[in-house]
Each structure stands twice: as C-alpha cells, then as structure tokens.
C-alpha atoms as a PDB file:
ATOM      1  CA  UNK A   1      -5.612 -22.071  56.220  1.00  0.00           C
ATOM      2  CA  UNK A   2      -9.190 -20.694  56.854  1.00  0.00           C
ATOM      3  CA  UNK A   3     -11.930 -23.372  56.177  1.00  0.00           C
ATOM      4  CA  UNK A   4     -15.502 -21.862  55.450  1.00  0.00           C
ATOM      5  CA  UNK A   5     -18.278 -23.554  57.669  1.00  0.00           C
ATOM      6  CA  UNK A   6     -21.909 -23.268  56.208  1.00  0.00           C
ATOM      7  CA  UNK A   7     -24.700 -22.875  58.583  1.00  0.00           C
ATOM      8  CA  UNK A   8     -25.546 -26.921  58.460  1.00  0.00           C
ATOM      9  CA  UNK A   9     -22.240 -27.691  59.815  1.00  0.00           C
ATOM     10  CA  UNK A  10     -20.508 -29.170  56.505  1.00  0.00           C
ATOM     11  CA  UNK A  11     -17.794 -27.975  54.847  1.00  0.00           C
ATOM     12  CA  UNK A  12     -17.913 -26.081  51.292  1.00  0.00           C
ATOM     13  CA  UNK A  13     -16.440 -27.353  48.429  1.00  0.00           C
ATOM     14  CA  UNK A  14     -13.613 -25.731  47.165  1.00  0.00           C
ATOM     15  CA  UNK A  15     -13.951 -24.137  43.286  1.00  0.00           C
ATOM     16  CA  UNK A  16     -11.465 -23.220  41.089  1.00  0.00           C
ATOM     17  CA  UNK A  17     -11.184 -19.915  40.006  1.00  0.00           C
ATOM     18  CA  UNK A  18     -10.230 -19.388  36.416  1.00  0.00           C
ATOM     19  CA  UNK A  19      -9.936 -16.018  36.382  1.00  0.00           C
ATOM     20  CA  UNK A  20      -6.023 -15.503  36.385  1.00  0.00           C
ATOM     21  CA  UNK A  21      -6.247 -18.125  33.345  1.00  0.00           C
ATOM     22  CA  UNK A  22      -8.542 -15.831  31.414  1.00  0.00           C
ATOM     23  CA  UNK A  23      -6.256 -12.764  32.297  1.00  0.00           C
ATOM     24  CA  UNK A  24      -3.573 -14.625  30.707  1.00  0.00           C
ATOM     25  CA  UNK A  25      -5.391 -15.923  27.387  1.00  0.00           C
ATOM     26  CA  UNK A  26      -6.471 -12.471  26.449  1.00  0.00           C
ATOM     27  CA  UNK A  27      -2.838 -11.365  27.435  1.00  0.00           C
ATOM     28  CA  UNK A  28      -1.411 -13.976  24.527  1.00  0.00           C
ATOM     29  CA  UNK A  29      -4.553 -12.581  22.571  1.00  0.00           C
ATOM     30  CA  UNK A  30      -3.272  -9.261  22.316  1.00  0.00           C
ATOM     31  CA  UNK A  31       0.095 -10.355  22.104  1.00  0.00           C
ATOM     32  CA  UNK A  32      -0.377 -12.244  18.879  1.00  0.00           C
ATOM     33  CA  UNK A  33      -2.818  -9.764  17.185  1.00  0.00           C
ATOM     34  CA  UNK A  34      -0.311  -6.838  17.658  1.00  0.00           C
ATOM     35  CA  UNK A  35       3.108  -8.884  16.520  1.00  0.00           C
ATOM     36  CA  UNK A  36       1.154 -10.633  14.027  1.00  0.00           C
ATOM     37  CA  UNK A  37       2.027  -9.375  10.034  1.00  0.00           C
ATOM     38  CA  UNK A  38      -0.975  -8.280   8.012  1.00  0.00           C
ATOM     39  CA  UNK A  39      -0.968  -8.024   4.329  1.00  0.00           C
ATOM     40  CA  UNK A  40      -0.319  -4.572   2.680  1.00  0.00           C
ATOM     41  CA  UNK A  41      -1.969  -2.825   0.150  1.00  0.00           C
ATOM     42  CA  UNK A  42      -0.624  -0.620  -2.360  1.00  0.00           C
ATOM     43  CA  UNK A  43      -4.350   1.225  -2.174  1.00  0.00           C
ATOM     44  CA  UNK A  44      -4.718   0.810  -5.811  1.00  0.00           C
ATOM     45  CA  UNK A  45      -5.548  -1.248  -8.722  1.00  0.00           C
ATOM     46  CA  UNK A  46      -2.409  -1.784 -11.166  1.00  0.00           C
ATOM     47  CA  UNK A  47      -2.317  -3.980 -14.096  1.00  0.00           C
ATOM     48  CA  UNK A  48       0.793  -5.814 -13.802  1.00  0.00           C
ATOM     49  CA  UNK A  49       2.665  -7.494 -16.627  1.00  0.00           C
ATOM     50  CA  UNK A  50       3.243 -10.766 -17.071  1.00  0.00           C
ATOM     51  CA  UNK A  51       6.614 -12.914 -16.244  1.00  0.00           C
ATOM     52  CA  UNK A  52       6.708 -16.560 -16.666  1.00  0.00           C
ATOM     53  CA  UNK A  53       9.481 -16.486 -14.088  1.00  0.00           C
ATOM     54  CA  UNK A  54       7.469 -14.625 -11.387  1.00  0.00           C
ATOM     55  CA  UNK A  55       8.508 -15.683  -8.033  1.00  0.00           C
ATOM     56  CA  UNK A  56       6.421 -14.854  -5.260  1.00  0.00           C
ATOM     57  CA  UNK A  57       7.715 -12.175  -2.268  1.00  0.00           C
ATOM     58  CA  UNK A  58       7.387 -13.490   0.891  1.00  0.00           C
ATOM     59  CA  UNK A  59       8.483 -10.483   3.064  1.00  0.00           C
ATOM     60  CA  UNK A  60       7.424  -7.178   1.145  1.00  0.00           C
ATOM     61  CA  UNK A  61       6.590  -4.040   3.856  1.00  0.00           C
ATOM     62  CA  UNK A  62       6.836  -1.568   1.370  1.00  0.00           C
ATOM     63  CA  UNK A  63       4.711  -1.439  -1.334  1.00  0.00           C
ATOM     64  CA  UNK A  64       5.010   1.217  -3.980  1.00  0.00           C
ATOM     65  CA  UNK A  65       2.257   1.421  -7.076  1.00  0.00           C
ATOM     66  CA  UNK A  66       2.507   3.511 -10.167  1.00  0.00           C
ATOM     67  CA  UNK A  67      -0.956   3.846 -12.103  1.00  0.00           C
ATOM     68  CA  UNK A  68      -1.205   4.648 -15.807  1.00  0.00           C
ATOM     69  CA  UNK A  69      -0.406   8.251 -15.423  1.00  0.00           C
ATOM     70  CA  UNK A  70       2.714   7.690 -13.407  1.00  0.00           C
ATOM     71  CA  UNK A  71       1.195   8.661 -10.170  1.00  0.00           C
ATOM     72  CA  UNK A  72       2.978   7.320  -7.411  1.00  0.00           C
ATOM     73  CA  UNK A  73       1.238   5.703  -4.323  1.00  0.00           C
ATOM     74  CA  UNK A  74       2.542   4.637  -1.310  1.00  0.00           C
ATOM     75  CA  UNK A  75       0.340   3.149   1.909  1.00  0.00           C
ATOM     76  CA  UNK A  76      -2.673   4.243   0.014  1.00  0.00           C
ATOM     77  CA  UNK A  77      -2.384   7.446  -0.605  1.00  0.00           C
ATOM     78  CA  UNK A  78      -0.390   9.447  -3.707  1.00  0.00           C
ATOM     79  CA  UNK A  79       2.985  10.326  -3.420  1.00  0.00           C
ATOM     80  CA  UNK A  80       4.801  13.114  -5.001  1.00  0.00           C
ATOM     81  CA  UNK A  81       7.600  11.686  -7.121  1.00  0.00           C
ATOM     82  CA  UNK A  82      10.439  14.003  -4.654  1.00  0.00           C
ATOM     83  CA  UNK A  83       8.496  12.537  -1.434  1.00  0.00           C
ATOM     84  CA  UNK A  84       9.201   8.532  -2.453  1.00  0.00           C
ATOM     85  CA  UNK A  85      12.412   8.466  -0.500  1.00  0.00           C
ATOM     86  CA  UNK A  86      11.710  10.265   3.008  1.00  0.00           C
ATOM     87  CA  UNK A  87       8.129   7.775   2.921  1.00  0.00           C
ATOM     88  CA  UNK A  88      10.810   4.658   2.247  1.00  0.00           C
ATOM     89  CA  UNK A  89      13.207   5.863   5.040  1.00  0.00           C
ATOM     90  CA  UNK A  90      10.291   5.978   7.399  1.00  0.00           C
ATOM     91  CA  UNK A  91       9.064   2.897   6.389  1.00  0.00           C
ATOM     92  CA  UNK A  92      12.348   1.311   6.336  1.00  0.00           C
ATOM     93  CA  UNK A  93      13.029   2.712   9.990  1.00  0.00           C
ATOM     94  CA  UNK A  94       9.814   1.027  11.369  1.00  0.00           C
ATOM     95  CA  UNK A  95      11.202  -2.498   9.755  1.00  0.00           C
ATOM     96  CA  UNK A  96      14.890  -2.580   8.500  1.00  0.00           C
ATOM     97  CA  UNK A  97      14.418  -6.137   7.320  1.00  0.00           C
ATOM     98  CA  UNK A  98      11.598  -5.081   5.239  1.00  0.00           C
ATOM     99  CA  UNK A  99      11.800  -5.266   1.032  1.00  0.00           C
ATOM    100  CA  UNK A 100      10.527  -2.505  -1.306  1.00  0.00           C
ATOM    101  CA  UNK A 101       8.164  -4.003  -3.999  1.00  0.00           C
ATOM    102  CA  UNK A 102       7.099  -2.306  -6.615  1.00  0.00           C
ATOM    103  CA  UNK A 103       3.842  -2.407  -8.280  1.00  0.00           C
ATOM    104  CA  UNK A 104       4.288  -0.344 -12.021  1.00  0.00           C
ATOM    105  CA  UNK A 105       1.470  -0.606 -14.063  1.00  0.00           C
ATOM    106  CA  UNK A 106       2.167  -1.935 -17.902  1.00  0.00           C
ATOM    107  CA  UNK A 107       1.065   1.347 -19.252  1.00  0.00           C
ATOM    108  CA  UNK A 108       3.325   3.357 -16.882  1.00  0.00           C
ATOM    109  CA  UNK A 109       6.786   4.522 -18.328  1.00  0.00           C
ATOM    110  CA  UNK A 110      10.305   3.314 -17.182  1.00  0.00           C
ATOM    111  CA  UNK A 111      11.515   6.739 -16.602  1.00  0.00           C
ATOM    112  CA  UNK A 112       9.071   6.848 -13.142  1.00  0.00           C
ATOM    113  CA  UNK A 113      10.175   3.419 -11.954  1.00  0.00           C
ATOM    114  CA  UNK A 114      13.761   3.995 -12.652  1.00  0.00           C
ATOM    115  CA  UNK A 115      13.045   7.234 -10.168  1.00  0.00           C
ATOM    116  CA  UNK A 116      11.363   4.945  -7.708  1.00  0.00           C
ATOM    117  CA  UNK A 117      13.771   2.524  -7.906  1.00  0.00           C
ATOM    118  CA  UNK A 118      16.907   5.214  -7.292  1.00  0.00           C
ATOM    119  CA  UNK A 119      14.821   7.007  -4.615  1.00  0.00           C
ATOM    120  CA  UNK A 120      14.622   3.406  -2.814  1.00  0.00           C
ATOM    121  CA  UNK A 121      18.458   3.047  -3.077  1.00  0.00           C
ATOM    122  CA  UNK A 122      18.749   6.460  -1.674  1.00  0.00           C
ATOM    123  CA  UNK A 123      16.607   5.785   0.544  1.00  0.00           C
ATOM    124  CA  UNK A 124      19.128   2.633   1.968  1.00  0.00           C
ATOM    125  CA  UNK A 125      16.900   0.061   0.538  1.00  0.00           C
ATOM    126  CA  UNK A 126      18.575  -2.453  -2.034  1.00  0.00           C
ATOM    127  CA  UNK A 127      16.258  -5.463  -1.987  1.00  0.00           C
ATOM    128  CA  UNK A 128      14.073  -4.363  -4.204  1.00  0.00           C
ATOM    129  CA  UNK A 129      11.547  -6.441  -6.564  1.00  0.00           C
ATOM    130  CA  UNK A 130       9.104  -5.571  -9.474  1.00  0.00           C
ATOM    131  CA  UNK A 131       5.099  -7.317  -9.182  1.00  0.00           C
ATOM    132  CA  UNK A 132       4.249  -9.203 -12.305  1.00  0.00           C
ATOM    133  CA  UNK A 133       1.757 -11.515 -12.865  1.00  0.00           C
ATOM    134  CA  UNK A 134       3.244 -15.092 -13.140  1.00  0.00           C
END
C-alpha cells in the first residue's frame, strides 16, 4: 500500500471518503419514494351519505366517483358508463390485491352504481366497498 509523502517529509492523514455512503442513501431514497403508496383521488367532490357503521378502507387502489348527474369518474377524469370495466381490469392488472371503492354521491341513482358495481365484478374484482361518511 502506497503512502503519500508531503513535501515536509510527514505523512498525510488519511480521510474518509463518504461518497459510496451517499450513493447508497439516495439509492434507499429512490427506493422508498417509488414503492411507497400515495393516496388516491377520485378527482372529484362527492357528497357521501352517512353510515353510523362506516368502517374505514385501508387498501383501496381503485377509486370510482359518481357525481349528481351520474357521471362516472375514474383516476380523475370521466368515464363512460361502457368504459368502467376495461379502466378496472387495467387497474386491477397493475395491483391484483387492490379493492374497488366506490364513491356515489347521495343524489346519484342506484341504477348507475348497480352498473358500476357489475362492471367491477366483470371486471374480476369482488372486494368491493361503498364511501360513506361515518
């Protein structure tokens, strides 16, 4: 091993270099921000009915809303009623263990979330849960 001599004769100190410890901080960095799970949004505002025996959803990746006028939303953008089930299978592909929960508005009618709810089943998806308030 190679010692470096300075011009007065001495020896240098040794440093640490922390460089490889960096490389693998911002590794774990990036590895935690991609796996981590971040909260979906419907991408609208519905006003859910109440349930005194709401219990809350702790693994919901698909989110489906229906507004007032029985639109259908899914990931933030409107949904034709025919197109909820291929948007469920692809969402379902990307996480098989995921849950469907859907988000009807009080004023919507049961005839669209009966739809959503077959189209979901169709789809291969049978955990699903209605939002209420609690």
């Amino acid at each position: 091993m190679k010692r470096l001599i300075n011009a007065a004769g001495g020896e240098q100190e040794a440093s640490v270099d922390i460089t490889p410890m960096l490389d693998v901080v911002f590794i774990m960095l990036i590895f935690f921000i991609v796996t981590a799970t971040f909260v979906k949004e419907s991408g609208i505002e519905v006003d859910r009915p109440q349930a005194t025996t709401a219990v809350v959803q702790e693994k919901a990746n698909i989110l489906i809303a229906i507004d007032a006028q029985d639109k259908v939303w899914v990931n933030r953008r409107e949904v034709d009623l025919r197109a909820v089930r291929p948007n469920i299978e692809r969402l379902h592909a990307e996480n098989p263990k995921g849950t469907v929960v859907i988000q009807a508005d009080r004023d919507s009618r049961n005839e669209v979330l009966v739809k959503v709810m077959d189209a979901s089943r169709q789809a291969g998806v049978y955990a699903i849960a209605i939002a209420a308030q609690d």
